[in-house]
Protein backbone atom coordinates (compact mmCIF):
# COMPACT_ATOMS: atom_id res chain seq x y z
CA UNK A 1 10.62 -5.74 13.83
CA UNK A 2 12.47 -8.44 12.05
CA UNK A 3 14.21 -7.85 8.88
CA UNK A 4 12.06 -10.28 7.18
CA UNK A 5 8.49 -8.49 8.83
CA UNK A 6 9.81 -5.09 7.48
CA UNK A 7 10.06 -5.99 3.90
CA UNK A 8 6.91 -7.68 3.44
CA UNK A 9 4.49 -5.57 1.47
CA UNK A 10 0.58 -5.64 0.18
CA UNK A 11 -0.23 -4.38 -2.87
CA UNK A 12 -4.12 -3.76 -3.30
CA UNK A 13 -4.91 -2.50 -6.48
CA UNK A 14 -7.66 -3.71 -9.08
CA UNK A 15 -5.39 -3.93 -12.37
CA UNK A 16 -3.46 -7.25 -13.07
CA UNK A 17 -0.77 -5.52 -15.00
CA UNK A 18 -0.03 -2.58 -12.03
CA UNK A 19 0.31 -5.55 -9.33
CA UNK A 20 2.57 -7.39 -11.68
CA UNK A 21 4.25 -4.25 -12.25
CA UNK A 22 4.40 -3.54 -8.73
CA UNK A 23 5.58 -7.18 -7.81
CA UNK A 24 8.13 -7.59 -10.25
CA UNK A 25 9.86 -4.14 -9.23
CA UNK A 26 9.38 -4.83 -5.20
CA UNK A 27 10.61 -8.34 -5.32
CA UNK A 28 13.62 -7.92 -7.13
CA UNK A 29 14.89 -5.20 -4.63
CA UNK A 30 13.75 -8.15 -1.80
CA UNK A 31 10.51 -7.55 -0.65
CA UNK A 32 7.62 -9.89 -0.34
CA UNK A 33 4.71 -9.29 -1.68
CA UNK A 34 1.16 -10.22 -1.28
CA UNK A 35 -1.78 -8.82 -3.37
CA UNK A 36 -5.26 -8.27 -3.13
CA UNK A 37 -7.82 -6.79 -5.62
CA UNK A 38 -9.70 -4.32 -3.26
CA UNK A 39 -9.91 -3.58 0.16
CA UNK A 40 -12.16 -5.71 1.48
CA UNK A 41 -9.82 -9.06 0.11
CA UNK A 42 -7.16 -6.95 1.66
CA UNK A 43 -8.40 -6.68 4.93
CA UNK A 44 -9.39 -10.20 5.11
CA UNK A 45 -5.88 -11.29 4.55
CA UNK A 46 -4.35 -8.55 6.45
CA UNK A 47 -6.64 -10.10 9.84
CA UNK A 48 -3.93 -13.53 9.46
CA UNK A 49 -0.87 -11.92 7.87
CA UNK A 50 0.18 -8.38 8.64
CA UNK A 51 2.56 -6.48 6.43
CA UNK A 52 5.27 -4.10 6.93
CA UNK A 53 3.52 -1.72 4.11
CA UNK A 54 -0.07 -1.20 2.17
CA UNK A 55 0.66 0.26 -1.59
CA UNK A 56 -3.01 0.83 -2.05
CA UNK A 57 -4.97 2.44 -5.21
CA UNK A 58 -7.93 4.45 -4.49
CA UNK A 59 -10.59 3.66 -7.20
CA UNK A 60 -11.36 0.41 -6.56
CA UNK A 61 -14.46 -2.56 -6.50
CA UNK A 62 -16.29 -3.47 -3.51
CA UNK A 63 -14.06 -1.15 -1.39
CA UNK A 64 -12.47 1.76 -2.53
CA UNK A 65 -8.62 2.51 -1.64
CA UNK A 66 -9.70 5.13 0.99
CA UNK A 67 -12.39 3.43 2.65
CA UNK A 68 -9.70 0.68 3.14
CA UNK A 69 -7.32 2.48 4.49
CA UNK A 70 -9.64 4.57 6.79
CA UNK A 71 -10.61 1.20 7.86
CA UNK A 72 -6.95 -0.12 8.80
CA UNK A 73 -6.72 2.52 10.91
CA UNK A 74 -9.46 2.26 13.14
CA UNK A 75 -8.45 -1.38 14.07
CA UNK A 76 -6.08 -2.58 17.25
CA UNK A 77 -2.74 -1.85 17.00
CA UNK A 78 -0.38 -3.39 15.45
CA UNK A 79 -2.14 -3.32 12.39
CA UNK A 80 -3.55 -0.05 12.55
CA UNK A 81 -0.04 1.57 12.37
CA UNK A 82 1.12 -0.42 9.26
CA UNK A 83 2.23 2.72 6.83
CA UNK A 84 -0.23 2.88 3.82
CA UNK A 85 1.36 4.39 0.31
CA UNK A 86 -1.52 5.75 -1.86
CA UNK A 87 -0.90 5.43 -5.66
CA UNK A 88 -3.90 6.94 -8.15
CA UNK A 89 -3.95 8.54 -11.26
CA UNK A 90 -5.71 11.11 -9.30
CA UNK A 91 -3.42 14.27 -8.02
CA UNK A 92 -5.73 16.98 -7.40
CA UNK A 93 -4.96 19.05 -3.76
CA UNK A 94 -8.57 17.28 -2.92
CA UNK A 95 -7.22 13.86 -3.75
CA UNK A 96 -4.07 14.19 -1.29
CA UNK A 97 -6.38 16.05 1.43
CA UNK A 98 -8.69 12.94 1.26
CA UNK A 99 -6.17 10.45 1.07
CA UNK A 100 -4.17 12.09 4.51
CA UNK A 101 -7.93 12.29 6.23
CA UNK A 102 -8.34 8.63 5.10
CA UNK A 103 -4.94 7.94 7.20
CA UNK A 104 -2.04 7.52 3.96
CA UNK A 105 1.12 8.45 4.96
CA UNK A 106 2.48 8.66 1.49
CA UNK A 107 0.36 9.51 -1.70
CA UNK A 108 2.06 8.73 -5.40
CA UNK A 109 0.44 10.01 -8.71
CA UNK A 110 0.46 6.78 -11.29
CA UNK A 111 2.60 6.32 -13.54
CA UNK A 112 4.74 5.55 -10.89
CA UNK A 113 8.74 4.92 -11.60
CA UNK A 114 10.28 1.61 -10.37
CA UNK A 115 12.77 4.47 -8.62
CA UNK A 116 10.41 6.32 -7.22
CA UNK A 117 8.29 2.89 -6.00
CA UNK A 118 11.34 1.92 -4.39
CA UNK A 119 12.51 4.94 -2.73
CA UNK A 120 9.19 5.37 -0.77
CA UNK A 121 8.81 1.78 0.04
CA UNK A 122 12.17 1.47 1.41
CA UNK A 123 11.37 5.01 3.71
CA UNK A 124 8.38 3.71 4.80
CA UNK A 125 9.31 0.18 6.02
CA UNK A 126 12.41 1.38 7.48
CA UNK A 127 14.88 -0.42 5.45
CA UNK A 128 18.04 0.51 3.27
CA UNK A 129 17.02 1.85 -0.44
């Protein structure tokens, strides 16, 4: 994968101010970011531009974080091995169980640090922190 590929990055997440936070702290380390306010926009712009990552929140309109992600996953390859981060305000043992049944490969209780953002983003698209 191209240098370029791996540090493109989706953020789906209903609230303006967590994507801004979100895009702010991802594109000043590099990445580039696209955003989508559930998962059915996401999936729709996922079909013409694939990402490296998915930072996805769970509760969510029209399609929750999970569904979406479950969803991802049962499509061809490539795009149904693009890593998914889970972020929620949620962090009950149920909530992680659900999110790794769903498919997540990482799950991250909100408030999330810029640090901590980084740090699994970086893991999970295979490039240097």
């Amino acid at each position: 994968m191209a240098e370029e590929a791996k540090k493109r990055v989706m953020v789906v997440d209903d609230a303006a101010l967590v994507r801004l936070y979100y895009r702010d702290t991802l594109e000043h380390a590099g990445f580039h970011v696209d955003e989508a306010l559930n998962g059915l926009e996401a999936l729709e712009k996922l079909l013409t531009a694939p990402v490296a990552l998915l930072i996805v929140d769970i509760n969510m309109p029209q399609m929750d974080g999970l569904t979406f992600v479950d969803a991802v996953r049962r499509r061809e390859m490539p795009l149904a091995s693009t890593p998914a981060l889970i972020t929620s305000t949620e962090g009950g043992a149920q909530d992680f169980a659900a999110a790794r049944a769903a498919g997540a490969n990482f799950y991250l209780v909100k408030p999330v640090t810029r640090e901590r953002l980084l740090e699994v983003t970086a893991m999970l698209c295979g490039t240097a922190a």
